[in-house]
N, C-alpha and C. Protein backbone atom coordinates (compact mmCIF):
# COMPACT_ATOMS: atom_id res chain seq x y z
N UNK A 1 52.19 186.13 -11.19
CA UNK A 1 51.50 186.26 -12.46
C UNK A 1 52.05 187.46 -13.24
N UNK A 2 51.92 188.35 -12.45
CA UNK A 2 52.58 189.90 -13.16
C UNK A 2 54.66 189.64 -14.25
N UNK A 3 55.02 189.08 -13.71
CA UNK A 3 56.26 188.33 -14.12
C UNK A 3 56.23 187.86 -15.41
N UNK A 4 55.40 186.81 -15.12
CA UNK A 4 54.92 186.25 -16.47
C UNK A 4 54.09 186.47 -17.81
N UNK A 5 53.10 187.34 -17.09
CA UNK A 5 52.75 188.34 -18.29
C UNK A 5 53.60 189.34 -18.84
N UNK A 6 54.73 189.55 -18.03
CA UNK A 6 55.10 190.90 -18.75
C UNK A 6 56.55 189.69 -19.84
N UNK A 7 56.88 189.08 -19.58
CA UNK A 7 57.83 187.80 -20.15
C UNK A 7 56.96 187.58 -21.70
N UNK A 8 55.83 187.52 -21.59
CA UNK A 8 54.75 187.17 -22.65
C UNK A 8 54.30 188.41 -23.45
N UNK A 9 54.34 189.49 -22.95
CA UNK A 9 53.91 190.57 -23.58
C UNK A 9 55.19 191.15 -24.21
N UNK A 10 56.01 191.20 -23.88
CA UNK A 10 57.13 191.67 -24.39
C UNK A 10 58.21 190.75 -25.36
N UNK A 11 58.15 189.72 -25.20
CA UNK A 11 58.40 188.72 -26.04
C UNK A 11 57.99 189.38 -27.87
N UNK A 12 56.67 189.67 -27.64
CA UNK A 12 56.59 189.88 -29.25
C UNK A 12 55.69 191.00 -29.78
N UNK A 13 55.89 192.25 -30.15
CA UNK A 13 55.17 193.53 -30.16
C UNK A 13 53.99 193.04 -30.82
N UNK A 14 53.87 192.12 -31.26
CA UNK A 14 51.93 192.03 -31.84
C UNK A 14 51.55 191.06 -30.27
N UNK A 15 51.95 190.80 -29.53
CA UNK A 15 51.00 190.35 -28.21
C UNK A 15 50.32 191.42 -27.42
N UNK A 16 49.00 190.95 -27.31
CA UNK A 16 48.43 191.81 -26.58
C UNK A 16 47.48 190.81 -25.40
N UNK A 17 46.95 191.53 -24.74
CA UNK A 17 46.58 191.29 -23.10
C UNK A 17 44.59 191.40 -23.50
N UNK A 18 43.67 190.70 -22.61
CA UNK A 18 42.36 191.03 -22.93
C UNK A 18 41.88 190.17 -21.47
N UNK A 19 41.14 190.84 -20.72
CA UNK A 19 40.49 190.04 -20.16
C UNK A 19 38.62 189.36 -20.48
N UNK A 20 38.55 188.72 -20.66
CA UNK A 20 37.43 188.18 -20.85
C UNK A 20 36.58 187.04 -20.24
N UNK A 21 35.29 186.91 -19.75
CA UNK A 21 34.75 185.72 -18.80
C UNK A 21 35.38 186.06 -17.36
N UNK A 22 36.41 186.79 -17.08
CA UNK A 22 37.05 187.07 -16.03
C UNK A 22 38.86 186.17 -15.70
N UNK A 23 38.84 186.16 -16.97
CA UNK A 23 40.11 185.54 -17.60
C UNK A 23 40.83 186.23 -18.30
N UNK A 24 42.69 186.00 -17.53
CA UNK A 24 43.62 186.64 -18.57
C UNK A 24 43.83 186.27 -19.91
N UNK A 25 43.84 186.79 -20.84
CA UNK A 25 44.16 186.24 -22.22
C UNK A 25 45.26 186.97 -22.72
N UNK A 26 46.29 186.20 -23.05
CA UNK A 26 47.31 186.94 -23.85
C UNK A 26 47.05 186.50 -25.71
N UNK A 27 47.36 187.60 -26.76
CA UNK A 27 46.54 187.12 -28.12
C UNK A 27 46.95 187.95 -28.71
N UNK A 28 47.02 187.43 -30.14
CA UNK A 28 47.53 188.37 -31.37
C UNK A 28 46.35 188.41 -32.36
N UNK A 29 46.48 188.38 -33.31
CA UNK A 29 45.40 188.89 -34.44
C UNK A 29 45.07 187.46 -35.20
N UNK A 30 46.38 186.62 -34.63
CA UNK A 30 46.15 185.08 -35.33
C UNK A 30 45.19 184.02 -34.72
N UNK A 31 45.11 184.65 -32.88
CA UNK A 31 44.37 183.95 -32.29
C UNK A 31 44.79 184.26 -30.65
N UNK A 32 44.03 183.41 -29.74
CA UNK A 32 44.66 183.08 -28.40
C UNK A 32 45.57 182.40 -28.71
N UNK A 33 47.04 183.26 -27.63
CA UNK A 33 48.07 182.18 -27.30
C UNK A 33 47.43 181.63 -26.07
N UNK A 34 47.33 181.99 -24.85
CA UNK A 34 47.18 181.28 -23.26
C UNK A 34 46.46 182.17 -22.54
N UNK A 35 46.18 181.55 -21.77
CA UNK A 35 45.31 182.31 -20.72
C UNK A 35 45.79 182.01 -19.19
N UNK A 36 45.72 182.95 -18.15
CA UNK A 36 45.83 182.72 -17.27
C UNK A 36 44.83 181.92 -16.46
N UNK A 37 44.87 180.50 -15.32
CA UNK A 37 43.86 179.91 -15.38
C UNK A 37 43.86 178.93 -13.64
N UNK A 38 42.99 179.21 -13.34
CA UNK A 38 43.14 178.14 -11.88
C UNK A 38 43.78 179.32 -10.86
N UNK A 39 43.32 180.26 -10.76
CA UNK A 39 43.46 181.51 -10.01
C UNK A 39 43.48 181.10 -8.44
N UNK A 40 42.78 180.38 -7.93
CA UNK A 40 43.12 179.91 -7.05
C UNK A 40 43.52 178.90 -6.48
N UNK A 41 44.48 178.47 -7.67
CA UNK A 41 45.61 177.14 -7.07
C UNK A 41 46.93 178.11 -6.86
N UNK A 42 47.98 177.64 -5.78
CA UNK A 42 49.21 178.54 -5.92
C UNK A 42 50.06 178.90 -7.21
N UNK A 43 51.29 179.81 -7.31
CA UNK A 43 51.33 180.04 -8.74
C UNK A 43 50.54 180.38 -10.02
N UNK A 44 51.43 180.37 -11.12
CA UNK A 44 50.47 180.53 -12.00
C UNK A 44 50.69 179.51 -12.98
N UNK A 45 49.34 179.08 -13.33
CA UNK A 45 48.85 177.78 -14.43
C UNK A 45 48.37 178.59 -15.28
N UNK A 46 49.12 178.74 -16.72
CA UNK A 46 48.51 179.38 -17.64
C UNK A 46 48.94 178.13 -18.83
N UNK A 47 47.78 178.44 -19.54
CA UNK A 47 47.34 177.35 -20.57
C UNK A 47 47.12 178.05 -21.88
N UNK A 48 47.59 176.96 -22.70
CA UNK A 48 48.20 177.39 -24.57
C UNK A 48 46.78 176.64 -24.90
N UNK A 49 46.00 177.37 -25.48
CA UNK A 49 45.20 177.48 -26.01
C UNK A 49 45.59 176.08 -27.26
N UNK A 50 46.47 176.42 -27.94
CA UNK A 50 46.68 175.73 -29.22
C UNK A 50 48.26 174.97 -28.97
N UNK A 51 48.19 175.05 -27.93
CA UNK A 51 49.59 174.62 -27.60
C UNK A 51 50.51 173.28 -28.61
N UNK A 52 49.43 172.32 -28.56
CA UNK A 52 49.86 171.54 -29.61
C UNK A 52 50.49 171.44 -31.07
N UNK A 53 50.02 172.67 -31.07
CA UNK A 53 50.74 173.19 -32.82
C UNK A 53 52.73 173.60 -32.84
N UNK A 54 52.93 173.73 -31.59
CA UNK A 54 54.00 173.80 -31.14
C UNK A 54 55.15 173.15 -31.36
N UNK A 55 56.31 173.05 -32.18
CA UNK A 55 57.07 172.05 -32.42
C UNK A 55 58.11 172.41 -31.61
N UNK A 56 58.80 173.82 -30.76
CA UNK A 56 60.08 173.49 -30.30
C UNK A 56 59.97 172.70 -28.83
N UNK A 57 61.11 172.82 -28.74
CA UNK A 57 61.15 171.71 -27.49
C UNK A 57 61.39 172.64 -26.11
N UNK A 58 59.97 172.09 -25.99
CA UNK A 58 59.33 172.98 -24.26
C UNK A 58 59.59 172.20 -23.24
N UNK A 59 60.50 171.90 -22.28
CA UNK A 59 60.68 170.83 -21.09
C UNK A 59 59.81 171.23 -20.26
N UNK A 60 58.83 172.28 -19.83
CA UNK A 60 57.95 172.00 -18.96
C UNK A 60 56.52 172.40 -19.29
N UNK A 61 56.53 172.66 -20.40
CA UNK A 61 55.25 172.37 -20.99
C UNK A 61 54.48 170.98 -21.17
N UNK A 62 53.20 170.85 -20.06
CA UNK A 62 52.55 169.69 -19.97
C UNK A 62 51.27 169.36 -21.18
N UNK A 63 51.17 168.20 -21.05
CA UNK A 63 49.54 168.08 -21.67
C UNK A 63 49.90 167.86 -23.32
N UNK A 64 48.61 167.24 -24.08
CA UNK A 64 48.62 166.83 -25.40
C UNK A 64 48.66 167.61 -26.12
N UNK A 65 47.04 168.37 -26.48
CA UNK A 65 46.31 169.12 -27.51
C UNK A 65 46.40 170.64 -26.59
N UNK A 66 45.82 170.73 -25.72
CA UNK A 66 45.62 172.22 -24.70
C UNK A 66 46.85 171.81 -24.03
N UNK A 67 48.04 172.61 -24.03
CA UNK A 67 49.02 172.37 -22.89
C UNK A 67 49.06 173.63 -21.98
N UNK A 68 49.69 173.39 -20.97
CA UNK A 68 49.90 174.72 -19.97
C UNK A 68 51.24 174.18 -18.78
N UNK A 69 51.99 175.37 -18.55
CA UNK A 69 53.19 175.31 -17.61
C UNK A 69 52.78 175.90 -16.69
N UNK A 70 53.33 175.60 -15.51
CA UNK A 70 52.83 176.01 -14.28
C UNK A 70 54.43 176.61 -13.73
N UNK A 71 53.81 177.69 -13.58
CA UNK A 71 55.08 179.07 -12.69
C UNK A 71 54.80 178.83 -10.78
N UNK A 72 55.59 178.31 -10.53
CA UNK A 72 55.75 178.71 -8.51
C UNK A 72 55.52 180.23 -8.41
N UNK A 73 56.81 180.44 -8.55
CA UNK A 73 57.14 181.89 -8.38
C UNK A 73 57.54 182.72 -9.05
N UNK A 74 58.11 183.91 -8.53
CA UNK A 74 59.13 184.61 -9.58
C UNK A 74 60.44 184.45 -9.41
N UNK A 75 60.81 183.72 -9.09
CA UNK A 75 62.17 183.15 -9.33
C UNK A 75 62.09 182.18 -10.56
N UNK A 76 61.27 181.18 -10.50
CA UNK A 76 61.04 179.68 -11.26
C UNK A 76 60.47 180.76 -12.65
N UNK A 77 59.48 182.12 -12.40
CA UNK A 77 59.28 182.56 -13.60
C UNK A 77 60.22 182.57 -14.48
N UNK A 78 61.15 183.96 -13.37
CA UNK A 78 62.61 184.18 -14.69
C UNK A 78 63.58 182.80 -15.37
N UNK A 79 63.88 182.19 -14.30
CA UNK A 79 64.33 180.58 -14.80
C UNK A 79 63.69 180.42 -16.12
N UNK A 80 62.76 180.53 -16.47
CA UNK A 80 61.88 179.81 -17.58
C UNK A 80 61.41 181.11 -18.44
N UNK A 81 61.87 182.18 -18.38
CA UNK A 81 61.94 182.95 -19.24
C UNK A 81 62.30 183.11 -20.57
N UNK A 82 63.30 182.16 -20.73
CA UNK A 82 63.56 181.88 -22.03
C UNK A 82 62.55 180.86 -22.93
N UNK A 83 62.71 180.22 -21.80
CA UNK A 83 61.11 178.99 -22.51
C UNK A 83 60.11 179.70 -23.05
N UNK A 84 59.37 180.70 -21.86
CA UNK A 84 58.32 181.56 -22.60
C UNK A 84 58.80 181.78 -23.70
N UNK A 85 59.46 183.21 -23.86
CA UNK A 85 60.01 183.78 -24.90
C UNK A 85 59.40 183.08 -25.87
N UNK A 86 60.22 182.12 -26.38
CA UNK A 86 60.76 181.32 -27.58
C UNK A 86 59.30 180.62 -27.76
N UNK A 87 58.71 180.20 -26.96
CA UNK A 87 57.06 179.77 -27.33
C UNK A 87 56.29 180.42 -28.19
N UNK A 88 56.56 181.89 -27.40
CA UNK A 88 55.40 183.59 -27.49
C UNK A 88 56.01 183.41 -28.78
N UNK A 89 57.27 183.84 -29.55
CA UNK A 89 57.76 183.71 -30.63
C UNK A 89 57.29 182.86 -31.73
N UNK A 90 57.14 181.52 -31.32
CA UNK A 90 57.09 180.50 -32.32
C UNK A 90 55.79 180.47 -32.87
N UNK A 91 54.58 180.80 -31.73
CA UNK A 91 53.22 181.07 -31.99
C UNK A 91 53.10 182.52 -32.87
N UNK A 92 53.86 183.50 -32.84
CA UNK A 92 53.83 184.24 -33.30
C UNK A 92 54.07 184.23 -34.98
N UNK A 93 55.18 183.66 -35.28
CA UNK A 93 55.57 183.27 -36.24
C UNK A 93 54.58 182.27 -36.90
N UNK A 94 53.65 181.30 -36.30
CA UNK A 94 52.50 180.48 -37.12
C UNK A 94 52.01 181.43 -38.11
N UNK A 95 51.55 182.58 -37.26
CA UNK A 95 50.59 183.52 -37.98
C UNK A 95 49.12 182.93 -38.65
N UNK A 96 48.47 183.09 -39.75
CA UNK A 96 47.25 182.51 -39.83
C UNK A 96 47.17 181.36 -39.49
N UNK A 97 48.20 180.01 -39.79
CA UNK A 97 47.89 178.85 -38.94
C UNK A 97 47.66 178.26 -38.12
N UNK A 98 47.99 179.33 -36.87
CA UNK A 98 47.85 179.20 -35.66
C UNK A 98 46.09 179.06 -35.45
N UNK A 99 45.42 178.98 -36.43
CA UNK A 99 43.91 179.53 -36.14
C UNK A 99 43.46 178.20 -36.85
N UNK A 100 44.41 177.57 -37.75
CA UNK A 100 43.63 176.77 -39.17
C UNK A 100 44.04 175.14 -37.92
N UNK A 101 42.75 174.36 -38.41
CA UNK A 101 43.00 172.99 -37.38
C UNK A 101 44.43 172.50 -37.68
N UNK A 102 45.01 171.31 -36.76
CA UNK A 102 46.05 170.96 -36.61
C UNK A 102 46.21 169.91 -37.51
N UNK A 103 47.53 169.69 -38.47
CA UNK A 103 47.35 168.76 -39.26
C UNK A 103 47.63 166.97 -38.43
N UNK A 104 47.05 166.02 -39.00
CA UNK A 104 48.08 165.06 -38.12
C UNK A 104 49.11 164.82 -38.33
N UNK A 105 50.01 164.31 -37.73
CA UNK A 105 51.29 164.35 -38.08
C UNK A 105 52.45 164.18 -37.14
């Protein structure tokens, strides 16, 4: 988990970290990006809040509307480091939309 948060936090100087309910939240001022989630399944399952608003192309990002990628380890983390990245980024870049409902489309 520690891997992956720091991949997410550093990705984009307006991300910040909050725990809440007893949940990781990573989040900017536009909204939740993901949360850390299923603490006791192996790895880490962290889930995009708004994931759907998402247009680049995530190969292991699962799910419709709420998506979430699942990390083994820290090996499979760094592997997919760039994936993060470029996610943390793209959500970043929504900015207020990231908050406004999803259009269809």
């Amino acid at each position: 988990m520690r891997r992956v948060r720091d991949i997410i936090l550093a990705a984009d100087p307006s991300m910040r970290e909050r725990v809440q309910y007893g949940i990781t939240f990573s989040s900017t001022k536009s909204g939740d990006f993901a949360a850390f989630v299923r603490y006791s399944e192996p790895g880490v399952n962290l889930r995009l809040m708004r994931g759907g608003r998402l247009r680049g192309r995530y190969p292991h990002l699962e799910g419709a509307t709420v998506k979430r990628i699942r990390v083994a380890d820290e090996r499979q983390a760094t592997a997919r480091a760039s994936e993060l990245r470029s996610m943390v980024k793209e959500w970043c870049a929504l900015g207020g939309a990231a908050r406004r409902r999803a259009q269809p489309g």
